[in-house]
N, C-alpha and C. Protein backbone atom coordinates (compact mmCIF):
# COMPACT_ATOMS: atom_id res chain seq x y z
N UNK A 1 0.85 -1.17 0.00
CA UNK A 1 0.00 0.00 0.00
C UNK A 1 0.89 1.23 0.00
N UNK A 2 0.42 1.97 -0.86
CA UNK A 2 1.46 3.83 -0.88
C UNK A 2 0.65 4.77 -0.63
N UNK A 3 -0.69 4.53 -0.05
CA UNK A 3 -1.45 5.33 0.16
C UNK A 3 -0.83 6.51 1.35
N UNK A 4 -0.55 7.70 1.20
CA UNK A 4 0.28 8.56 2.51
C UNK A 4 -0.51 8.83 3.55
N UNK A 5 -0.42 8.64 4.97
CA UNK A 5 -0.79 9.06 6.12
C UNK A 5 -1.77 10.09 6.19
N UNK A 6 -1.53 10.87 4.94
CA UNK A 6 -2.14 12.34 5.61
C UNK A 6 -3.55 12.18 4.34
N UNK A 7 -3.32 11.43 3.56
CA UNK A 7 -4.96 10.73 3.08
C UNK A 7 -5.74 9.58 3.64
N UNK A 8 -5.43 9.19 5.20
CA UNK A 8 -6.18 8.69 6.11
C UNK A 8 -7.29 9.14 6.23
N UNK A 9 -8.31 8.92 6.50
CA UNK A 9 -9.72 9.18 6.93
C UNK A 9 -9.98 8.42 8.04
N UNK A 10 -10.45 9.03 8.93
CA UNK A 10 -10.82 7.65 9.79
C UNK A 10 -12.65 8.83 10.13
N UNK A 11 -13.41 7.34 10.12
CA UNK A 11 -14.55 7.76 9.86
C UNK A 11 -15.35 7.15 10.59
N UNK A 12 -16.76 7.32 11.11
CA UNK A 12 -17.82 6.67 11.57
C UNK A 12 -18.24 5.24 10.92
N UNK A 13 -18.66 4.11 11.80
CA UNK A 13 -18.89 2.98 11.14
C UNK A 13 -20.29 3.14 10.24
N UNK A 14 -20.15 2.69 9.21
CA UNK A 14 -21.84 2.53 8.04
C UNK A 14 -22.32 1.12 8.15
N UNK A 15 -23.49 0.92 8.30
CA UNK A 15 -23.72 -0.46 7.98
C UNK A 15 -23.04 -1.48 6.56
N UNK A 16 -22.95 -0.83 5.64
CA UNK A 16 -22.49 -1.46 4.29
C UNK A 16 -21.06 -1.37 4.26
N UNK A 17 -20.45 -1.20 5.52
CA UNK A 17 -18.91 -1.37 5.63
C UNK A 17 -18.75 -2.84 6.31
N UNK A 18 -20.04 -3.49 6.63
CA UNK A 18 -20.00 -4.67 7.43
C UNK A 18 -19.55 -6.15 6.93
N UNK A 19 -19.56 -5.82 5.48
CA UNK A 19 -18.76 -7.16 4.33
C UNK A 19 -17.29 -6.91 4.79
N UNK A 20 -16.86 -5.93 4.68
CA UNK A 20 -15.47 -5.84 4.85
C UNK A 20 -14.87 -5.88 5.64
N UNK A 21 -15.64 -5.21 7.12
CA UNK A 21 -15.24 -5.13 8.55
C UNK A 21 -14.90 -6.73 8.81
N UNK A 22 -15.82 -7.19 8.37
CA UNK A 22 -15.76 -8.61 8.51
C UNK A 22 -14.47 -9.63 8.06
N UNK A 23 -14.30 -9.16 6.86
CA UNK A 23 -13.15 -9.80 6.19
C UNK A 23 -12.19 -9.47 6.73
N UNK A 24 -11.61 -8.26 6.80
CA UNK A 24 -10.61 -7.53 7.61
C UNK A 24 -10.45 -8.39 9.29
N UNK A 25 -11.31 -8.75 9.62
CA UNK A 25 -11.36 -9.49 10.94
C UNK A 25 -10.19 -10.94 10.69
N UNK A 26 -11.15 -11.38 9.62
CA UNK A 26 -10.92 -12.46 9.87
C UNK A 26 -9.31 -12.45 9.00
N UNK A 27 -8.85 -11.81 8.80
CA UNK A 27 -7.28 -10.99 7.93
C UNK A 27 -6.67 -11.14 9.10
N UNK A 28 -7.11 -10.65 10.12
CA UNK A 28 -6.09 -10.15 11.33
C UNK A 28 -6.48 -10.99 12.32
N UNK A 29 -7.19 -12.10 12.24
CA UNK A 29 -7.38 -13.19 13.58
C UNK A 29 -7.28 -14.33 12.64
N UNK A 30 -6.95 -15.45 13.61
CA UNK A 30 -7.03 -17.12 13.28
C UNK A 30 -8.54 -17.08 13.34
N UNK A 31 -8.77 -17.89 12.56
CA UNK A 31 -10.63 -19.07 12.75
C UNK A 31 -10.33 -19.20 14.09
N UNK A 32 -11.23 -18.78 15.21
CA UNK A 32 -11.94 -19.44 16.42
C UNK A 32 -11.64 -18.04 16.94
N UNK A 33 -11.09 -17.32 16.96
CA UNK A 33 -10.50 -16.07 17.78
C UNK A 33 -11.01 -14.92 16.48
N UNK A 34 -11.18 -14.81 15.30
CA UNK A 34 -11.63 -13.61 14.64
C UNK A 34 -13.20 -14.38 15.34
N UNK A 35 -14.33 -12.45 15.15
CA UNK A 35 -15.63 -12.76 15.38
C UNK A 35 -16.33 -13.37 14.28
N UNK A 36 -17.29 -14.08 14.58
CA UNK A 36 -18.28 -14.58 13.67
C UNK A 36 -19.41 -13.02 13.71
N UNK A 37 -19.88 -13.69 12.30
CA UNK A 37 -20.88 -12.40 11.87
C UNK A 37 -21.68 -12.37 12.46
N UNK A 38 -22.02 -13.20 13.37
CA UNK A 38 -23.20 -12.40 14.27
C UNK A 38 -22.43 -11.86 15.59
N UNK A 39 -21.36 -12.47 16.11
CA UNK A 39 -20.63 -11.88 16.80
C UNK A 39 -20.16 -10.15 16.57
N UNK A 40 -19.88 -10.02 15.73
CA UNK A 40 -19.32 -8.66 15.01
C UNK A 40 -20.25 -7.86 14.93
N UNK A 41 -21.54 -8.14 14.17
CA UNK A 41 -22.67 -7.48 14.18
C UNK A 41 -23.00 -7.00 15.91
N UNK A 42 -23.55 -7.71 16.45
CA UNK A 42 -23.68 -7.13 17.96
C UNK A 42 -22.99 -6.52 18.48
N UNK A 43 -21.37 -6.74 18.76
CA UNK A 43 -20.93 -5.56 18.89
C UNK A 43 -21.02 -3.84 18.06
N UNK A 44 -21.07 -4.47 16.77
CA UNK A 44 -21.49 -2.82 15.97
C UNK A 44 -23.09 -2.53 16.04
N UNK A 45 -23.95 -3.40 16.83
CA UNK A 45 -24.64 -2.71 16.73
C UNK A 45 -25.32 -2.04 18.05
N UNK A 46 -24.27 -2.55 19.02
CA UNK A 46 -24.93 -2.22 20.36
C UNK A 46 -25.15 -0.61 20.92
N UNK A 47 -25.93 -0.02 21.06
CA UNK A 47 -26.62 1.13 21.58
C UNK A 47 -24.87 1.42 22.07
N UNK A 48 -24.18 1.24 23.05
CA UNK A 48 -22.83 1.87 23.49
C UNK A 48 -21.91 1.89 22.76
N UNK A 49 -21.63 0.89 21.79
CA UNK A 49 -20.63 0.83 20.86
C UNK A 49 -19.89 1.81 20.16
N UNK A 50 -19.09 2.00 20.19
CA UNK A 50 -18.34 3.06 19.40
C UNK A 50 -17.77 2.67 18.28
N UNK A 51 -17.68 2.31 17.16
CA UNK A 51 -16.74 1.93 16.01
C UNK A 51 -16.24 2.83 14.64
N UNK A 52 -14.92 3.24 15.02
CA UNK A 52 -13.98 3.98 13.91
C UNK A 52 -13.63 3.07 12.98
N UNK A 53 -13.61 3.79 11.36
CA UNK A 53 -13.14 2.45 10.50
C UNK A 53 -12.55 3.75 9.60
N UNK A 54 -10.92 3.01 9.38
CA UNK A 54 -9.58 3.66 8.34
C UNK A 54 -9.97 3.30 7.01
N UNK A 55 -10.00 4.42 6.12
CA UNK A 55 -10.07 4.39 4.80
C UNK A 55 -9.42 5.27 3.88
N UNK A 56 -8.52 4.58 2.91
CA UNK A 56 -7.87 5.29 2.39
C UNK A 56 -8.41 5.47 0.94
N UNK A 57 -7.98 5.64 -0.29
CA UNK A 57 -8.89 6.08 -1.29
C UNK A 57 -9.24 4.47 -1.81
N UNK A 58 -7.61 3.99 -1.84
CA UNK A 58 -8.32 2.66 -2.01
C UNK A 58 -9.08 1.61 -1.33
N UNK A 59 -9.76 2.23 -0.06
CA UNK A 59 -10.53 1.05 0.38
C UNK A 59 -10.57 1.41 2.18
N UNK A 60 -11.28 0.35 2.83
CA UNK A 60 -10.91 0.46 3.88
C UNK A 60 -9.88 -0.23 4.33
N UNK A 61 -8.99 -0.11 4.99
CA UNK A 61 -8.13 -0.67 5.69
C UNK A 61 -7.67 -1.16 6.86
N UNK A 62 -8.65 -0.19 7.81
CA UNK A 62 -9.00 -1.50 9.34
C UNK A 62 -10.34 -0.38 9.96
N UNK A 63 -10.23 -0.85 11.28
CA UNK A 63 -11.32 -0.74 11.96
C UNK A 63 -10.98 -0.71 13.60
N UNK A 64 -11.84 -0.36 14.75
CA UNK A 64 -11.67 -0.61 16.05
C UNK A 64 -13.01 -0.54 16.17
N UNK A 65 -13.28 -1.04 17.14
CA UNK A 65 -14.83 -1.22 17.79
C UNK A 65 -14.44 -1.11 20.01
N UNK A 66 -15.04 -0.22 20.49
CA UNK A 66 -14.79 -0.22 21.61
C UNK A 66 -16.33 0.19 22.47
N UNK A 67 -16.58 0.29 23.46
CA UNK A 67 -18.07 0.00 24.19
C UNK A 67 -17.65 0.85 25.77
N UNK A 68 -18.36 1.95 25.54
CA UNK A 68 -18.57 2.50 27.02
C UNK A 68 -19.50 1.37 27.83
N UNK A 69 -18.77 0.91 29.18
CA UNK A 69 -19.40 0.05 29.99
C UNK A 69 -19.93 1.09 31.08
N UNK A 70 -20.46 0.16 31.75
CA UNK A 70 -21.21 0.86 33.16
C UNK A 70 -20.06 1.18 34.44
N UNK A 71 -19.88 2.32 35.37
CA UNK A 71 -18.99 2.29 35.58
C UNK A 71 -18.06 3.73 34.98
N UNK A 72 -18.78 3.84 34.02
CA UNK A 72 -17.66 4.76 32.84
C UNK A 72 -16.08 4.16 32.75
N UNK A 73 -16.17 2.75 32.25
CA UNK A 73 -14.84 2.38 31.72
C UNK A 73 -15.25 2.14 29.91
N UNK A 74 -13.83 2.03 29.53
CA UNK A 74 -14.16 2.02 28.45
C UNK A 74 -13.03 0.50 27.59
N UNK A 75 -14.08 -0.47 27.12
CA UNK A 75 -13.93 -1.63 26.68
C UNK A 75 -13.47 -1.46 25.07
N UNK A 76 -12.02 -2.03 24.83
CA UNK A 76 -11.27 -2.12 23.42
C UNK A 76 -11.64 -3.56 22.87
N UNK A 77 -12.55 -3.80 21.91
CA UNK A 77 -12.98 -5.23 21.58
C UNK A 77 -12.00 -5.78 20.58
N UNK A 78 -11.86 -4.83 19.78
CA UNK A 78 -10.82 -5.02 18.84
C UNK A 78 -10.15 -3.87 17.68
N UNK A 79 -8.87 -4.32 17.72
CA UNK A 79 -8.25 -3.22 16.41
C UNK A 79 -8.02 -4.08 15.30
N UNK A 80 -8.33 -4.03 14.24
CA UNK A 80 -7.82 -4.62 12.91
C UNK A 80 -7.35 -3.65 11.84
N UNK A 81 -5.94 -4.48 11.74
CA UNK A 81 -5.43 -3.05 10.49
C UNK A 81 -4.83 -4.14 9.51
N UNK A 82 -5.53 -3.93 8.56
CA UNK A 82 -5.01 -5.12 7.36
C UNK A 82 -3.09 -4.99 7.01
N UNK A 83 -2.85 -6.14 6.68
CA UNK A 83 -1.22 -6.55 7.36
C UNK A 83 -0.30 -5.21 5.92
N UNK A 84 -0.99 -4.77 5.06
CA UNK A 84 -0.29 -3.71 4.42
C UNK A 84 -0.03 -2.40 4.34
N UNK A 85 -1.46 -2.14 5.72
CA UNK A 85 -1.67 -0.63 6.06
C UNK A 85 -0.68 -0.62 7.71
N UNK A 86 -0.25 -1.84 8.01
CA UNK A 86 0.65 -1.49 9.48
C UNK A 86 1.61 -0.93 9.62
N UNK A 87 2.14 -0.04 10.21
CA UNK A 87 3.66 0.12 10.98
C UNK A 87 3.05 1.71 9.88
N UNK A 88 2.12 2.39 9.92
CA UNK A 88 1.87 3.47 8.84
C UNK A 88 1.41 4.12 9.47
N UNK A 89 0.85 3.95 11.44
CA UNK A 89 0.23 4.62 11.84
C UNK A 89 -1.55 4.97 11.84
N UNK A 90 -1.89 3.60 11.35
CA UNK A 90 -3.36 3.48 10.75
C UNK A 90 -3.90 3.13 12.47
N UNK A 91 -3.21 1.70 13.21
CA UNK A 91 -3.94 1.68 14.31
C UNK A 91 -3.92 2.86 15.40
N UNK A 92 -3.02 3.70 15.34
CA UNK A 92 -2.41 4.50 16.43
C UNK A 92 -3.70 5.94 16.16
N UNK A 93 -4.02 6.16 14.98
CA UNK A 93 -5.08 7.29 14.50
C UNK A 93 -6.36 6.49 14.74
N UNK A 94 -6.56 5.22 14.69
CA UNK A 94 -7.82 4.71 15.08
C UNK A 94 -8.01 4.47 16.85
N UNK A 95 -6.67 4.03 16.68
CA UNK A 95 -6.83 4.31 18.92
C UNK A 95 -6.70 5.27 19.56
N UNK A 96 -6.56 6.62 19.02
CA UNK A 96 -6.68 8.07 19.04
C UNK A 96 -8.07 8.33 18.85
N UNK A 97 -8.83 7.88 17.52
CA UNK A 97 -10.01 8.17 17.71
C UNK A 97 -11.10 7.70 18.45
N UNK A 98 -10.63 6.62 18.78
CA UNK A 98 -11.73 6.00 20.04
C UNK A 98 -11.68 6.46 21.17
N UNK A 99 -9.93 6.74 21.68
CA UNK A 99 -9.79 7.25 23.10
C UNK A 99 -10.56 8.60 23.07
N UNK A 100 -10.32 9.33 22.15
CA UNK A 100 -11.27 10.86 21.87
C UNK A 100 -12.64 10.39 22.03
N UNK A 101 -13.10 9.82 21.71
CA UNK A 101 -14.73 9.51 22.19
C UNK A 101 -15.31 8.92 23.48
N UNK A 102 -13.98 8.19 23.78
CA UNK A 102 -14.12 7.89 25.68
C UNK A 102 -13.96 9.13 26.40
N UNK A 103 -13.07 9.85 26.05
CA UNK A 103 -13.06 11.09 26.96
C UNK A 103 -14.12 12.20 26.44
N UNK A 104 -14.61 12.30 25.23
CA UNK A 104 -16.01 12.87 25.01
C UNK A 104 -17.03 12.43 26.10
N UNK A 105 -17.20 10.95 26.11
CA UNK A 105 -17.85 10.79 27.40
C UNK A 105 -17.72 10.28 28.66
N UNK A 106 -16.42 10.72 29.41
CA UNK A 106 -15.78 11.05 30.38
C UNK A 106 -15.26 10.03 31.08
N UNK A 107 -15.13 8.86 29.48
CA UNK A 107 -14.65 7.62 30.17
C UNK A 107 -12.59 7.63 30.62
N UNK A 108 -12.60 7.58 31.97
CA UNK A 108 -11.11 7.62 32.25
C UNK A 108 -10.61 6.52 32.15
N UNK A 109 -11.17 5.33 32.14
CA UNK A 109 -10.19 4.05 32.34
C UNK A 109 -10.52 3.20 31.05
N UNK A 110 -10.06 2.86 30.43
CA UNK A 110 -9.99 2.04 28.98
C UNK A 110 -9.14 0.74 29.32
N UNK A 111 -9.48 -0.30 28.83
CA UNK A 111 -9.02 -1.59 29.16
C UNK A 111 -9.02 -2.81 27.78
N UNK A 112 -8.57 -3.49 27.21
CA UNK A 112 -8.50 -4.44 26.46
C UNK A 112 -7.51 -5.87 26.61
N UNK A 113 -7.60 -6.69 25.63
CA UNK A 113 -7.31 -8.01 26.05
C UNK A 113 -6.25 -8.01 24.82
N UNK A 114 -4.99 -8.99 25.27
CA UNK A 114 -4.66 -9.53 24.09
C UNK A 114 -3.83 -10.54 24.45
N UNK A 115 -3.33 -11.16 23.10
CA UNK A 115 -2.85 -12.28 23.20
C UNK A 115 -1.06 -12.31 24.14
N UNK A 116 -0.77 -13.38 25.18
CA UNK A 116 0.23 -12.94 25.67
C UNK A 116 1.26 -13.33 24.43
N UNK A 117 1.32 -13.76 23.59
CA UNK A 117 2.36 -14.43 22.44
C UNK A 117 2.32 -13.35 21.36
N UNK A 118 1.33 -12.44 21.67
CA UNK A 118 1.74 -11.24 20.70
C UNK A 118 2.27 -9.83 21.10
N UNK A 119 3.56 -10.38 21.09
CA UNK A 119 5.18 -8.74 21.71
C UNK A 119 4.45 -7.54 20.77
N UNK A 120 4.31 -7.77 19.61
CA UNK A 120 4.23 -6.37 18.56
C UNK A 120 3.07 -5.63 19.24
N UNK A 121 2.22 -6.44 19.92
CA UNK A 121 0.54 -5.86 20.43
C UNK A 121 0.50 -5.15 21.64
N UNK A 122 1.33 -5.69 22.02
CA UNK A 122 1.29 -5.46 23.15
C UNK A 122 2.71 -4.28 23.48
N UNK A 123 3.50 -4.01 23.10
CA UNK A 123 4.36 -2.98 22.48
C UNK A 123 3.89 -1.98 21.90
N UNK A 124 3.15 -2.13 20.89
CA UNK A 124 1.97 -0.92 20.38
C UNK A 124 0.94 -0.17 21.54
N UNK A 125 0.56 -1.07 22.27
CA UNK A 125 -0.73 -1.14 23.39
C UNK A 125 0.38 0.26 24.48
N UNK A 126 1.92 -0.52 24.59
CA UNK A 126 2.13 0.44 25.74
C UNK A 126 2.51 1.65 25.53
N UNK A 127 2.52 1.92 23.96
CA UNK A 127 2.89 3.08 23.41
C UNK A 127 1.99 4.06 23.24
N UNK A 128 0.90 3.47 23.76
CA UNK A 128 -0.17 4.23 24.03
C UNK A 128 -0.77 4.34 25.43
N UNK A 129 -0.15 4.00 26.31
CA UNK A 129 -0.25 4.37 27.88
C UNK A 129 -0.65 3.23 28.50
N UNK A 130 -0.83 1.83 27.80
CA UNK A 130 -1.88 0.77 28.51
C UNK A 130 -0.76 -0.14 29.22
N UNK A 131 -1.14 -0.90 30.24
CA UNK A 131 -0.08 -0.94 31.21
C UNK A 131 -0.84 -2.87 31.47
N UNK A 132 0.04 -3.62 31.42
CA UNK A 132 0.04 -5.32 31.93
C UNK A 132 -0.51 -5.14 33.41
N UNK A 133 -2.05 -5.41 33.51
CA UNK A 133 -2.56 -5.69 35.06
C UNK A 133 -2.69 -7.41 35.66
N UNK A 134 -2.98 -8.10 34.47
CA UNK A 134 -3.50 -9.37 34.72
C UNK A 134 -3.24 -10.11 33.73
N UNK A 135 -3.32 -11.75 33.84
CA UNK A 135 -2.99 -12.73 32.79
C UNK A 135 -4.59 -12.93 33.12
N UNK A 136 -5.07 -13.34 31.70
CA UNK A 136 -6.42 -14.50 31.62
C UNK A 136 -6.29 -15.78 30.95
N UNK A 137 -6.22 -16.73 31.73
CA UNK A 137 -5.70 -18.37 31.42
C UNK A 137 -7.42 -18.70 30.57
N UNK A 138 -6.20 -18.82 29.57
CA UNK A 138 -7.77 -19.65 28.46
C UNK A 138 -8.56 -18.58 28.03
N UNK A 139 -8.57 -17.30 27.95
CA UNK A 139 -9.14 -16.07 27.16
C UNK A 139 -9.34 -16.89 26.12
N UNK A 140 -8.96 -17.00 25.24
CA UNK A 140 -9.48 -16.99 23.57
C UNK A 140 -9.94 -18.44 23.61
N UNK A 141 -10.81 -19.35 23.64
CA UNK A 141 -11.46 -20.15 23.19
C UNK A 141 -10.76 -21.36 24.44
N UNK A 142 -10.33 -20.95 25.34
CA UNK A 142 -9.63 -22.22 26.13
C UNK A 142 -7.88 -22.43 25.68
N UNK A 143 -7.50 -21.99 24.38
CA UNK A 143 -6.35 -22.33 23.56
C UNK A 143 -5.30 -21.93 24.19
N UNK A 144 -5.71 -19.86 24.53
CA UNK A 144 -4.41 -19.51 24.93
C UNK A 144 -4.61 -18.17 25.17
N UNK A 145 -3.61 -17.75 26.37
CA UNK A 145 -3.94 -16.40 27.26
C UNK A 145 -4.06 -15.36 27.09
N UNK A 146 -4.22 -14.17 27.43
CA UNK A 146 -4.25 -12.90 27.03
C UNK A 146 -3.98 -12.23 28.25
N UNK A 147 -3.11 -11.12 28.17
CA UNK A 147 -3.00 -9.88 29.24
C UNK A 147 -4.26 -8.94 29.03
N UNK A 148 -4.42 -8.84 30.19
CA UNK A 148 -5.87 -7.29 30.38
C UNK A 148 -4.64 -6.10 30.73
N UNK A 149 -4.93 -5.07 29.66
CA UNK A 149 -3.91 -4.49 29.90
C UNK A 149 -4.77 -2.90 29.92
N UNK A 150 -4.37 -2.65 30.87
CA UNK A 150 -5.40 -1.20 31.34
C UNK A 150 -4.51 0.63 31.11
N UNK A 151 -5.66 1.10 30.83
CA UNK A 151 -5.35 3.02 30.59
C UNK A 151 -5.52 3.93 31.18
N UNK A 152 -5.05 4.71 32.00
CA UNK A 152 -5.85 5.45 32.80
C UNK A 152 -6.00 6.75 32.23
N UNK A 153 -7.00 7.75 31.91
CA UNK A 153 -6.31 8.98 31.38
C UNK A 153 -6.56 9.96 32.23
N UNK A 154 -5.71 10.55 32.19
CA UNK A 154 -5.48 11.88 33.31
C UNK A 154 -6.20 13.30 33.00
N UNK A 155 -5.90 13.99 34.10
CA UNK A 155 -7.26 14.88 34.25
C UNK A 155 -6.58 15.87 33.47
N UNK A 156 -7.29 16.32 32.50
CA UNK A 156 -6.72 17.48 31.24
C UNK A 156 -6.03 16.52 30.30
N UNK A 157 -6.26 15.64 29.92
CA UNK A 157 -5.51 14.47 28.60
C UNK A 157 -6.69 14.63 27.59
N UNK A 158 -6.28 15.11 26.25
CA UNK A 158 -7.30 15.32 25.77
C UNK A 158 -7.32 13.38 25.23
N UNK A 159 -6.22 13.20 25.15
CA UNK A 159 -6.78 11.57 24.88
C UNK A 159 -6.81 10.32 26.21
């Protein structure tokens, strides 16, 4: 992809982005760990849901989906950035735009899961303030673990 940074869009989710959101999923997860389409659907369609999706002229190129919980925390379900738009700064403007909508609604603590066997994710994750609280034995389908790795944002952070 040569598409440049500064023709990023990152935009509100559409329903008819949902063929692709989808594909893109399953691009960036194994079978049993990407969502199934009704899985995916419920999260995009839940009343709290928040979902940003990257598009460049040629296409979309990933997505995040995250969920103000009760509490005012704020739940990261998933980032997908198709494997040609990475290291370009596509997830870092989409986890910018979600954190901007948690603190639109005054969510301070943001939290997500990931795999402990993925360094690059979790390296990205702390480059954005999220910090290793907990292991979860058997997170993804029983197979294999994930760190809950938590955000706190501070008072005057616009992100």
């Amino acid at each position: 992809m040569s598409e440049p940074r500064d023709q990023l869009q990152i935009r509100d989710y559409r329903p008819d982005d949902f063929p692709r959101l989808h594909q893109i999923d399953f691009i960036c997860f194994p079978q049993g760990i990407a969502y199934s389409q009704s899985e995916l659907l419920f999260y995009l369609r839940h009343a709290d849901s928040i979902t940003r999706v990257a598009q460049w002229r040629t296409g979309i190129v990933g997505f995040v989906v995250g969920q103000v919980e009760k509490g005012a925390a704020g739940h990261v379900f998933t980032l997908d950035v198709i494997p040609g738009a990475r290291r370009r700064k596509v997830g870092t403007a989409l986890m910018e735009a979600l954190h901007d909508e948690f603190g639109a609604r005054d969510v301070r603590m943001s939290y997500l899961e990931v795999d402990v066997s993925n360094s690059g994710a979790q390296r990205f994750y702390e480059k954005l303030s999220y910090v290793r609280v907990e292991i979860l034995k058997g997170y993804y389908n029983g197979c294999s673990d994930a760190y809950r790795m938590v955000r706190i944002r501070v008072m005057g952070e616009r992100r």
